[in-house]
Each structure stands twice: as C-alpha cells, then as structure tokens.
N, C-alpha and C. Protein backbone atom coordinates (compact mmCIF):
# COMPACT_ATOMS: atom_id res chain seq x y z
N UNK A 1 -127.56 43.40 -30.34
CA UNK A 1 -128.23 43.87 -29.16
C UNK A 1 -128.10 45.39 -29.11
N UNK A 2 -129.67 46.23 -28.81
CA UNK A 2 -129.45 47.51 -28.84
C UNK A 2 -129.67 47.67 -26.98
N UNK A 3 -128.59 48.54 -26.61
CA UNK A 3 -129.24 49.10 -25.46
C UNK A 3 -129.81 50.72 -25.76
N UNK A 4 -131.44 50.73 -25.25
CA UNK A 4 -131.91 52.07 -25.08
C UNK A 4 -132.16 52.18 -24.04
N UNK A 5 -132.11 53.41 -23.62
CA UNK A 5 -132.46 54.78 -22.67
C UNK A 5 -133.36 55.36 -22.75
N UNK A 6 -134.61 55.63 -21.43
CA UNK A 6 -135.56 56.85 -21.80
C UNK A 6 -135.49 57.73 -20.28
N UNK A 7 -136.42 58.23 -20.39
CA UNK A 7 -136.60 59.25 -19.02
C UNK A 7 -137.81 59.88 -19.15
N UNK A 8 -138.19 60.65 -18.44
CA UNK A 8 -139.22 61.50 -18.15
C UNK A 8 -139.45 62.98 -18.78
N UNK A 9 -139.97 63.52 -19.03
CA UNK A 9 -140.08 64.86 -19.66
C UNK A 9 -139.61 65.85 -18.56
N UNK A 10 -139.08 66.92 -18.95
CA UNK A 10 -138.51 67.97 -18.06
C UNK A 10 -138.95 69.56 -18.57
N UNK A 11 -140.01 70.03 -18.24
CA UNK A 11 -140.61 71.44 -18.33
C UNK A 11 -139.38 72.09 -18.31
N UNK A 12 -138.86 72.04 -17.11
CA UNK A 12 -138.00 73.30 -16.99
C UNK A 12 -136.72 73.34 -17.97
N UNK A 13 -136.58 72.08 -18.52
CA UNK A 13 -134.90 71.73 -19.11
C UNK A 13 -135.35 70.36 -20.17
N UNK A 14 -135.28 71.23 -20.88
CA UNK A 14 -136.06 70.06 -22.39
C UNK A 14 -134.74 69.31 -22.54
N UNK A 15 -133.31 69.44 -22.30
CA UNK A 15 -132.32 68.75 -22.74
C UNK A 15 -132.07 68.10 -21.64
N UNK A 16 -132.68 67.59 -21.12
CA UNK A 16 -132.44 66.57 -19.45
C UNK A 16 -132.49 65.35 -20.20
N UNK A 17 -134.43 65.00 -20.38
CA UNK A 17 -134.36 63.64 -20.54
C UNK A 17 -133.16 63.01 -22.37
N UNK A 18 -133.00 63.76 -22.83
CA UNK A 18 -131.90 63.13 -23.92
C UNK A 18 -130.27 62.85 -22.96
N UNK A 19 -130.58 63.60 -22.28
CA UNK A 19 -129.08 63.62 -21.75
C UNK A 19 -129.17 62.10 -20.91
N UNK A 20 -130.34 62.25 -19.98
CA UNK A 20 -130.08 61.49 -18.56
C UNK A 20 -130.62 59.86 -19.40
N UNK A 21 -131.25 59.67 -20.48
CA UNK A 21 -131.76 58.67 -21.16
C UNK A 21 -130.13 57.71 -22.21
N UNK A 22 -129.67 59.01 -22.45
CA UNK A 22 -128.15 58.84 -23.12
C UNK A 22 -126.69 58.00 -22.59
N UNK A 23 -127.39 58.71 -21.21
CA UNK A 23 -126.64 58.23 -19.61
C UNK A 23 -126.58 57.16 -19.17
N UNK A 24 -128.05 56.64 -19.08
CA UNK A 24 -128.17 55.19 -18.70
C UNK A 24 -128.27 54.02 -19.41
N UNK A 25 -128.37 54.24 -21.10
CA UNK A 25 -127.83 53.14 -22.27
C UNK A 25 -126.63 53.39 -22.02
N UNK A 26 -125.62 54.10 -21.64
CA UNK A 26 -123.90 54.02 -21.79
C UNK A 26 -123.53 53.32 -20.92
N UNK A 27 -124.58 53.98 -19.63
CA UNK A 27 -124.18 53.04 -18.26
C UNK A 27 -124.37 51.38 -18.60
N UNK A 28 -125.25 50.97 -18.75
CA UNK A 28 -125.57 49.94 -19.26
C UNK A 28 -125.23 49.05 -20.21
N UNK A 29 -124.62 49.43 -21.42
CA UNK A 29 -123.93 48.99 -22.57
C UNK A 29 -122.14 49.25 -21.81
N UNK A 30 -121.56 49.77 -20.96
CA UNK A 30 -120.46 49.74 -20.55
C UNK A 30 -120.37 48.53 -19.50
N UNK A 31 -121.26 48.63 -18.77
CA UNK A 31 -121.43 46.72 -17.55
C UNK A 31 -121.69 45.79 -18.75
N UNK A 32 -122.41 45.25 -19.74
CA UNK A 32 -122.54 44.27 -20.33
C UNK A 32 -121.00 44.09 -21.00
N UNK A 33 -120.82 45.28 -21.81
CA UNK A 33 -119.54 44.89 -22.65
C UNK A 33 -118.33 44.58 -21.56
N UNK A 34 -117.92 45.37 -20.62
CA UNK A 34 -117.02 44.64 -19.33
C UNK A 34 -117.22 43.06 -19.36
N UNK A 35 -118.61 42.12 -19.36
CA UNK A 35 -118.63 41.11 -19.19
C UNK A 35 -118.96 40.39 -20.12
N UNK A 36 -118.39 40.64 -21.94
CA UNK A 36 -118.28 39.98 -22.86
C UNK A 36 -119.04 40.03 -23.75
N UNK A 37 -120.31 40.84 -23.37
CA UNK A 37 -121.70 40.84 -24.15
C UNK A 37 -121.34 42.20 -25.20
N UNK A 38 -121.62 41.62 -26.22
CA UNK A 38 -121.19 42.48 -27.44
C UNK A 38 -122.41 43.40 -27.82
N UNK A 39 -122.57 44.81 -27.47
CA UNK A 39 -123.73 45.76 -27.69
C UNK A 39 -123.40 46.57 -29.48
N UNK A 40 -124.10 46.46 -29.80
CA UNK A 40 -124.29 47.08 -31.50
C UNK A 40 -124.33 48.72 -31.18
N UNK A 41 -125.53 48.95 -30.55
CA UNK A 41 -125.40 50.44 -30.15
C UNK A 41 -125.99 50.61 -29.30
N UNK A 42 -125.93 51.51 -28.58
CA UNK A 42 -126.55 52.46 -27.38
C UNK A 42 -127.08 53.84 -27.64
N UNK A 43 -128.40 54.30 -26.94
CA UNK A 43 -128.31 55.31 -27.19
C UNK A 43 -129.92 55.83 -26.44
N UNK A 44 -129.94 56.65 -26.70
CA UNK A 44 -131.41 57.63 -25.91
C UNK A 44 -132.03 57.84 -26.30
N UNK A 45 -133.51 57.85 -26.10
CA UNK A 45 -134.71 57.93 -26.48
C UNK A 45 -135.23 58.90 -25.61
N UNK A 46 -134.69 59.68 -24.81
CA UNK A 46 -135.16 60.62 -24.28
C UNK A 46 -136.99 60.65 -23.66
N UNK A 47 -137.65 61.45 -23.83
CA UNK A 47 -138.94 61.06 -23.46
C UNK A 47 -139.94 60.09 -24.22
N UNK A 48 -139.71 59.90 -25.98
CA UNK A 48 -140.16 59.11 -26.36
C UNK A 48 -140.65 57.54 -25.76
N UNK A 49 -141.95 57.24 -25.97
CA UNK A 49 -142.43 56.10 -25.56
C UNK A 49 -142.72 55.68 -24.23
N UNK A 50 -143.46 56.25 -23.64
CA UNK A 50 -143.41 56.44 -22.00
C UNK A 50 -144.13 55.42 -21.90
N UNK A 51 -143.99 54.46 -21.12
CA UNK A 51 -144.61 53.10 -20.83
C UNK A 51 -146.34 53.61 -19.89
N UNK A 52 -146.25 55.25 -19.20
CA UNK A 52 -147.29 55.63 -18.03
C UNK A 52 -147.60 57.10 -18.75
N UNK A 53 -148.49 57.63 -18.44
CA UNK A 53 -148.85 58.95 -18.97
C UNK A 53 -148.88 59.50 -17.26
N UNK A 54 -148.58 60.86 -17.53
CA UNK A 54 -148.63 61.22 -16.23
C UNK A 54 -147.16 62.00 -15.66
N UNK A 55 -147.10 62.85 -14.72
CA UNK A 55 -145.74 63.20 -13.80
C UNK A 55 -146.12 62.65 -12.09
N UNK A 56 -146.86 61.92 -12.04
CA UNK A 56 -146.71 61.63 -10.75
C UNK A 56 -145.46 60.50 -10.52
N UNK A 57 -144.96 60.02 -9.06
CA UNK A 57 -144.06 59.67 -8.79
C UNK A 57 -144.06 58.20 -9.81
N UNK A 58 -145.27 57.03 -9.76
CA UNK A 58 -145.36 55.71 -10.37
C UNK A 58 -145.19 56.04 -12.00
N UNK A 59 -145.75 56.60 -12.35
CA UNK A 59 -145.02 56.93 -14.08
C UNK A 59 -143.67 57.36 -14.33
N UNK A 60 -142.91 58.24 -13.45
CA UNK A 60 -141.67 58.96 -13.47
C UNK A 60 -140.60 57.36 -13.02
N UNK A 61 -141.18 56.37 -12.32
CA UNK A 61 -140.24 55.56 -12.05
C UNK A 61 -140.41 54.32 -13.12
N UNK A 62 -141.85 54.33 -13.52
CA UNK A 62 -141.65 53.28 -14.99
C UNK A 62 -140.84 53.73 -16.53
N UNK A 63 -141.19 54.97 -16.15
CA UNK A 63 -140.66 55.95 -17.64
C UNK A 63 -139.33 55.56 -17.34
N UNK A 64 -138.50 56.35 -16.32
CA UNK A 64 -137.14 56.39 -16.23
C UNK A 64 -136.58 55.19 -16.53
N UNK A 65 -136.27 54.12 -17.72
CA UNK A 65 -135.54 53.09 -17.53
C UNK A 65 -134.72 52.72 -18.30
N UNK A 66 -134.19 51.87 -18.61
CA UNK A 66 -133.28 51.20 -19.72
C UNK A 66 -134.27 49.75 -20.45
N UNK A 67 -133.73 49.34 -21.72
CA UNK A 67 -134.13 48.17 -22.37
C UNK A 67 -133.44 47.66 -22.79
N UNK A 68 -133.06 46.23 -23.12
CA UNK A 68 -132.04 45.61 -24.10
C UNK A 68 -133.08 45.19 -24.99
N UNK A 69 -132.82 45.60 -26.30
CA UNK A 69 -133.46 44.92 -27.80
C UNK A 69 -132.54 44.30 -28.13
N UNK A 70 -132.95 42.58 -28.27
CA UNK A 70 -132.64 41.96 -29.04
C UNK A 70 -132.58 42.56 -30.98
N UNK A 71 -131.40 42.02 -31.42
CA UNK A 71 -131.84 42.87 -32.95
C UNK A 71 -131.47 41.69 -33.81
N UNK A 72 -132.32 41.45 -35.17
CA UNK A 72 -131.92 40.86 -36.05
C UNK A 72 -130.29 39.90 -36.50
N UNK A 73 -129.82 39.03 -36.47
CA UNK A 73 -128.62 38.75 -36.85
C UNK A 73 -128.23 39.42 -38.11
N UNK A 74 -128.86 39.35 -39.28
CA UNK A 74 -128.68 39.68 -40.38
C UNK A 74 -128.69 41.39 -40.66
N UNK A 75 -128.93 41.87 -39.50
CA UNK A 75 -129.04 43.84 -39.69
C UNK A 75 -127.63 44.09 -39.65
C-alpha cells in the first residue's frame, strides 16, 4: 500500500505544494500504521495530477488530498 499526497500549485512559494502534499501522506501513513496497516511508502506528489484545472475554491479542495494505492504483492 502506497500512501500519496498532492496539493495545489502555489505562485508565490513553488515549495508549498511538495511540502504540504509530503505532510498529508505522513499524516496519513502515521494513523494507518498506529492501527496495524502496514504502508510500503509515503510520499508527495506535490501539484502533479490535479483531479480539477483551475484556482478557484472547488478545484483547490479536490486537488488538496490524499490516496491509498493499492500496490502489487509481488513489487
């Protein structure tokens, strides 16, 4: 199981969304593993793959999220 992280693009501070995307796979891969669930890796995707095009408020709140990928047994 991978947990990823993304976020929103940041004009003013290009090192936001890696940071704040970095943030919330740790957050996330730290509650599962507390409750037994074994995470492979975590990690950030920063603005990559934006589910919405756009900076209005409804894209900034689909972008901002976390995912659990299922991954291969055999990887």
């Amino acid at each position: 199981m991978a947990v990823i992280g993304f976020a929103t693009p940041d004009v003013a501070n290009r090192l936001y969304p890696t940071i704040a995307s970095n943030d919330r796979a740790d957050v996330v891969a730290a509650y599962l593993c507390q409750r037994g669930i074994v995470v492979k890796r975590g990690r950030g995707l920063g603005a990559a793959r934006p589910l919405l095009g756009g900076d209005d408020t409804p894209a900034k709140v689909r972008n901002e999220r976390v995912e659990i990928w299922l991954l291969d047994a055999g990887r």
